[in-house]
N, C-alpha and C. Protein backbone atom coordinates (compact mmCIF):
# COMPACT_ATOMS: atom_id res chain seq x y z
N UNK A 1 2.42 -17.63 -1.14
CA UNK A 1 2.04 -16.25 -1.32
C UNK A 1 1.86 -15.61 0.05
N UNK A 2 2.35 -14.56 0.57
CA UNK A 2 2.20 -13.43 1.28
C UNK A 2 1.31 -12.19 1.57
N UNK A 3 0.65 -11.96 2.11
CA UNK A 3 0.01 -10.66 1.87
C UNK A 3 0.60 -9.33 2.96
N UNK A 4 0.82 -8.46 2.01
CA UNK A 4 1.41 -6.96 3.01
C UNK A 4 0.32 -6.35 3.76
N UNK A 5 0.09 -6.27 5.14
CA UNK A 5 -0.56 -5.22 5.26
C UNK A 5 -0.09 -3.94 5.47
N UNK A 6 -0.52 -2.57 5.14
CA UNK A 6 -0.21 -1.51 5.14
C UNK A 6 -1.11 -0.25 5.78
N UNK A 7 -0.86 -0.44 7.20
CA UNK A 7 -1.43 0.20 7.77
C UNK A 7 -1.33 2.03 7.83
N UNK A 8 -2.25 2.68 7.43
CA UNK A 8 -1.53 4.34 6.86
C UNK A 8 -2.58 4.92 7.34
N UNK A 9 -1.98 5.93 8.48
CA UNK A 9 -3.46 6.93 8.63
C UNK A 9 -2.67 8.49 7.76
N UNK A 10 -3.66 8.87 7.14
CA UNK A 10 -3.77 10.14 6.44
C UNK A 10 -4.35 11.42 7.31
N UNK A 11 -3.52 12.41 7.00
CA UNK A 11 -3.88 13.88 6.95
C UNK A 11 -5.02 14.29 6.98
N UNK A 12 -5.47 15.09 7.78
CA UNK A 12 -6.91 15.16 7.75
C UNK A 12 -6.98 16.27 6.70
N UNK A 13 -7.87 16.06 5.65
CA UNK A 13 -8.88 16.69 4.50
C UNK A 13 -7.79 16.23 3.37
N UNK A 14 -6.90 15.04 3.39
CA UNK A 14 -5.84 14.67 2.18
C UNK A 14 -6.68 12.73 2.13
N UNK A 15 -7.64 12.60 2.60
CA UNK A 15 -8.26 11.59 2.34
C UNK A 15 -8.39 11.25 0.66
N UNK A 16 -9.29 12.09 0.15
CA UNK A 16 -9.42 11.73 -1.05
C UNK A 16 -8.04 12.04 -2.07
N UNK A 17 -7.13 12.77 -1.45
CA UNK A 17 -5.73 12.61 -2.39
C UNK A 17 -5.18 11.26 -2.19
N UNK A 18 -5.05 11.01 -1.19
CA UNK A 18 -4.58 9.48 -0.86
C UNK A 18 -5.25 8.52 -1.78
N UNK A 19 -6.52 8.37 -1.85
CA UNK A 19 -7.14 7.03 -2.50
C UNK A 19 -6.93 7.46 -4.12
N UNK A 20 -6.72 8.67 -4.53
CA UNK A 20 -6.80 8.88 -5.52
C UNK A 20 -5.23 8.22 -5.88
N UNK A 21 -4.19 8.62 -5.19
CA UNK A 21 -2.94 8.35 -5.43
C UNK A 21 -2.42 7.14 -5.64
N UNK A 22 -2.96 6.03 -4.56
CA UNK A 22 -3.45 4.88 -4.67
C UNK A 22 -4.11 4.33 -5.82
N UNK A 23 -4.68 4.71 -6.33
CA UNK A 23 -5.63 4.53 -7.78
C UNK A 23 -4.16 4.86 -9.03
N UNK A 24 -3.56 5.65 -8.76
CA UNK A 24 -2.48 6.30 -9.56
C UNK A 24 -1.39 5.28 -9.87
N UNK A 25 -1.32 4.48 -8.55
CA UNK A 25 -0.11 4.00 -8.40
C UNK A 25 -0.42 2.37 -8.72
N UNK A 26 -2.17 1.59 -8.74
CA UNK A 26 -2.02 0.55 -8.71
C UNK A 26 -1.27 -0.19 -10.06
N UNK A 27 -1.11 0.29 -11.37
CA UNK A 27 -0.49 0.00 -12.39
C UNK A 27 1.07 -0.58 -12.05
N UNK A 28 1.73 0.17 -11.13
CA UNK A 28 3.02 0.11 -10.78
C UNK A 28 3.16 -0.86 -9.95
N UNK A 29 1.94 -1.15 -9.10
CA UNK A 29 2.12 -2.32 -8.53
C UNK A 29 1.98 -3.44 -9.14
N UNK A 30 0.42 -3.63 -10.16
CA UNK A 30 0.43 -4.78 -10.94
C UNK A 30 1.10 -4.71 -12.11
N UNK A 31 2.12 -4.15 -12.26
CA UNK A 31 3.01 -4.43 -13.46
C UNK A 31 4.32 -5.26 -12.99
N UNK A 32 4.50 -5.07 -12.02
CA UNK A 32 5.55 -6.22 -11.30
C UNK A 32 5.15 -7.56 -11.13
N UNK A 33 5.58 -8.50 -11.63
CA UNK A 33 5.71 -9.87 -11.42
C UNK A 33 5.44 -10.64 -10.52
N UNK A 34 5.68 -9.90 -9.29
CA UNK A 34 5.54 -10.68 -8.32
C UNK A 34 4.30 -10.50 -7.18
N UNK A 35 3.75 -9.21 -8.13
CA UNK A 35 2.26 -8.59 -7.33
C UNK A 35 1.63 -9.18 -7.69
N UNK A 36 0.25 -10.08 -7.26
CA UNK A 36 -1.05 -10.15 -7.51
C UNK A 36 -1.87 -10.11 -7.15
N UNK A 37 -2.05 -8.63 -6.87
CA UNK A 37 -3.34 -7.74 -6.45
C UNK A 37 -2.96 -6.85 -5.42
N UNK A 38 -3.69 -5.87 -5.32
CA UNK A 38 -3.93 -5.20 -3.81
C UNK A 38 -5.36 -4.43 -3.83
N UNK A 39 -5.28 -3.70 -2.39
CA UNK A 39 -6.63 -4.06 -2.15
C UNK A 39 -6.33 -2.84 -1.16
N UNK A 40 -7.59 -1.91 -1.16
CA UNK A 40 -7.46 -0.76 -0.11
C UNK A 40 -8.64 -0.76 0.78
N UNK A 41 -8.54 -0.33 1.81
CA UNK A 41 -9.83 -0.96 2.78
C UNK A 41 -9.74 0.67 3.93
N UNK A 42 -10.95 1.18 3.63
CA UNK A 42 -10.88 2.74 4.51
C UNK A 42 -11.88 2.49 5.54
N UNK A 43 -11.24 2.68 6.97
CA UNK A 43 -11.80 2.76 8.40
C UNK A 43 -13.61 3.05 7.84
N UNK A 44 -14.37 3.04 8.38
CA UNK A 44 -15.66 3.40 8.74
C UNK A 44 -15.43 4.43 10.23
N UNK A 45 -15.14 3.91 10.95
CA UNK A 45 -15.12 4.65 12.74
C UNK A 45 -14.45 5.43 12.64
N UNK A 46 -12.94 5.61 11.53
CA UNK A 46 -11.99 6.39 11.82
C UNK A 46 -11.37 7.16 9.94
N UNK A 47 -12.10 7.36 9.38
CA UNK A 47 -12.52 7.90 7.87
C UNK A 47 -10.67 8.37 7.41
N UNK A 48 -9.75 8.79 8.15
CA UNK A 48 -8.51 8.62 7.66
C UNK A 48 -7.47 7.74 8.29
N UNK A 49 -8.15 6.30 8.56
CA UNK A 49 -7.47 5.38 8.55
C UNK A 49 -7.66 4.35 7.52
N UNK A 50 -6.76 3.70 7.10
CA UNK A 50 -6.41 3.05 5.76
C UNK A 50 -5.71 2.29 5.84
N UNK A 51 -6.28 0.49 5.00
CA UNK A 51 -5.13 -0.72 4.95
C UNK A 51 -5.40 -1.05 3.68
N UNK A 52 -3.78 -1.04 3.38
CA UNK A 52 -3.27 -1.08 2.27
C UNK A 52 -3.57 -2.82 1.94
N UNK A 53 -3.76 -4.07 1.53
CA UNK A 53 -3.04 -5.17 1.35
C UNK A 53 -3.24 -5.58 -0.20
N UNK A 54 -2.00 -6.18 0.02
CA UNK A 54 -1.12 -6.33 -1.17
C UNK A 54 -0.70 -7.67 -1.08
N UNK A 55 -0.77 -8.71 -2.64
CA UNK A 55 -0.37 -10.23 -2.56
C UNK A 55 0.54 -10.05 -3.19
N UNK A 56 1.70 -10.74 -2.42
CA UNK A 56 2.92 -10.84 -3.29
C UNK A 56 3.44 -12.90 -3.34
N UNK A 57 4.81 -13.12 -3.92
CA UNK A 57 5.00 -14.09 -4.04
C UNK A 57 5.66 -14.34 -2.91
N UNK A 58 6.33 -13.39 -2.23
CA UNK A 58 6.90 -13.99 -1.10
C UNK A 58 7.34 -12.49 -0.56
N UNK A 59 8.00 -12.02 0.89
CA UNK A 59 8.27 -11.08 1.28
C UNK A 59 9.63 -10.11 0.45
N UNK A 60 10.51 -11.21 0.04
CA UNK A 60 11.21 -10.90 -0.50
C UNK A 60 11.01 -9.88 -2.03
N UNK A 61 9.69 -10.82 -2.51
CA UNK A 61 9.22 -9.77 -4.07
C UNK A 61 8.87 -8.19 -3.44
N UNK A 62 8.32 -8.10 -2.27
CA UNK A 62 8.31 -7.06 -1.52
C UNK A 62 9.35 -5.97 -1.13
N UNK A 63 10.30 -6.98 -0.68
CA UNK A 63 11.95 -6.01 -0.73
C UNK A 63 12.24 -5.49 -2.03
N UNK A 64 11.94 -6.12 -2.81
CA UNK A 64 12.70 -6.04 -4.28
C UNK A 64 11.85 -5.32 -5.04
N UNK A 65 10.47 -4.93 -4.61
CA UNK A 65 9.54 -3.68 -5.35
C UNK A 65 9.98 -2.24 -4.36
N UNK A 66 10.29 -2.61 -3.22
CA UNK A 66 10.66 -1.13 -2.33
C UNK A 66 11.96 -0.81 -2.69
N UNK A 67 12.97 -1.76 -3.35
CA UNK A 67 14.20 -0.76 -4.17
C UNK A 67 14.16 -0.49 -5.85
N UNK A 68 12.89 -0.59 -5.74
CA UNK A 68 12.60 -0.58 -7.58
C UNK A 68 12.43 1.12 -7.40
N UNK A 69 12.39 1.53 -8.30
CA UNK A 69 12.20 3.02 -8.99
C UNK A 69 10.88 3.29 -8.87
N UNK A 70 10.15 2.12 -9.15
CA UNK A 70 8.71 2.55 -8.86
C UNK A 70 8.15 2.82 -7.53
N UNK A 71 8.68 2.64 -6.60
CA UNK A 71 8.65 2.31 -5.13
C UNK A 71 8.65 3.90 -5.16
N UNK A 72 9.47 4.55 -5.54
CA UNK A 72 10.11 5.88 -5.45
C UNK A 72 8.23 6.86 -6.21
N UNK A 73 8.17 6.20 -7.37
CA UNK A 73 6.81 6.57 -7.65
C UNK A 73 5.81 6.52 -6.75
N UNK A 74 5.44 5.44 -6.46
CA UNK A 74 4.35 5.30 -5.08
C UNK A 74 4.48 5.95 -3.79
N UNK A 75 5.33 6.49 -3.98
CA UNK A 75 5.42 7.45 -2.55
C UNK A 75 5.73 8.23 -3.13
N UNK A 76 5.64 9.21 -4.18
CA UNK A 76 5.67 10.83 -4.76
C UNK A 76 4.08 10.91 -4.61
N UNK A 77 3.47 9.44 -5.10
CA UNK A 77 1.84 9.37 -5.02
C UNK A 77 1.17 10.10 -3.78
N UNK A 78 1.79 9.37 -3.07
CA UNK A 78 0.98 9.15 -1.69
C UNK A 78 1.94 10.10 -0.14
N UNK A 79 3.11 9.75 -0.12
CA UNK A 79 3.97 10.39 0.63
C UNK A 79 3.24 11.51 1.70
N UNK A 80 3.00 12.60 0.74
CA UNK A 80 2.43 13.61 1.39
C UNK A 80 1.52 13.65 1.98
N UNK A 81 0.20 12.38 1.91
CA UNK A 81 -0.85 12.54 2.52
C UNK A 81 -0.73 12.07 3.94
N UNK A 82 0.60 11.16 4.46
CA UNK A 82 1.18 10.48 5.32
C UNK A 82 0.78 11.29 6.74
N UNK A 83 0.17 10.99 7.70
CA UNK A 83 -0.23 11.34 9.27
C UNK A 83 1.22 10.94 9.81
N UNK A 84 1.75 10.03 9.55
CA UNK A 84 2.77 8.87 10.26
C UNK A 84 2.90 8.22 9.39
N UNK A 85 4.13 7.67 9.39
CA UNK A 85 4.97 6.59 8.64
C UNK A 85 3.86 5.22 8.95
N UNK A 86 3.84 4.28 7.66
CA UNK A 86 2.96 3.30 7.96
C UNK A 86 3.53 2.41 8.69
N UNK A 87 2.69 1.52 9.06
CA UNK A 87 2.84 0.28 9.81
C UNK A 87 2.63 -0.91 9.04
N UNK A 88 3.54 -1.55 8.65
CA UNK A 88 3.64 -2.38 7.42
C UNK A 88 4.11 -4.10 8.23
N UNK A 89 3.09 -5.04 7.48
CA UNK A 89 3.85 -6.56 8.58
C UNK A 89 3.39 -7.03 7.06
N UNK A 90 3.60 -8.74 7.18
CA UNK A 90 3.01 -9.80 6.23
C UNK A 90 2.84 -10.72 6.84
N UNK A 91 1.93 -11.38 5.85
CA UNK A 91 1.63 -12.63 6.83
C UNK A 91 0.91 -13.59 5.84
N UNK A 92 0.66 -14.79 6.20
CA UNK A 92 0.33 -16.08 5.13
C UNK A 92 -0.87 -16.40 5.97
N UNK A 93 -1.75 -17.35 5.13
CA UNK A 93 -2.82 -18.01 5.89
C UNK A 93 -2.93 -18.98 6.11
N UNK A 94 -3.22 -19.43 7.35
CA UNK A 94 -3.30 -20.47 7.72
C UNK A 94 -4.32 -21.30 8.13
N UNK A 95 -5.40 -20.69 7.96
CA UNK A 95 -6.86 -21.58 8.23
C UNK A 95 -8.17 -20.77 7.17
């Protein structure tokens, strides 16, 4: 298993559209197979910064939810609240 992080700073005063959108969209994520779970985590120091993470089965279930249709949903969600394009890595654990 993999986890995405999804690093996203938001628009200033589109904070609460974002988490809301996020809230909108987690269905679409856990309805795919290969999601299990995500998880949103909002700055304290910096109130429109935001990490996304997300467990998948491998990076690849990841490729294969960003050419799904729903992919296209989750960013009608969220898209607009976008400061900058996110900063997206994965990574496994190792200790």
């Amino acid at each position: 298993m993999v986890t995405e992080f999804a690093e996203i700073d938001v628009k200033p005063g589109l904070e609460e559209a974002f988490i809301a959108g996020v809230a909108a969209s987690k269905p679409l994520f856990l309805a795919f197979a290969a999601c299990h779970g995500l998880e949103l985590h909002r700055s304290i120091e910096a109130p429109g910064h935001f990490v996304l993470n997300i467990k998948w089965d491998d990076v690849a279930a990841h490729e294969a939810f960003r050419a799904s249709p729903d992919f296209q949903t989750w960013r009608g969600h969220v898209g607009h609240t976008f400061a900058a394009p996110p900063k997206v890595w994965h990574s496994h654990t190792v200790g």
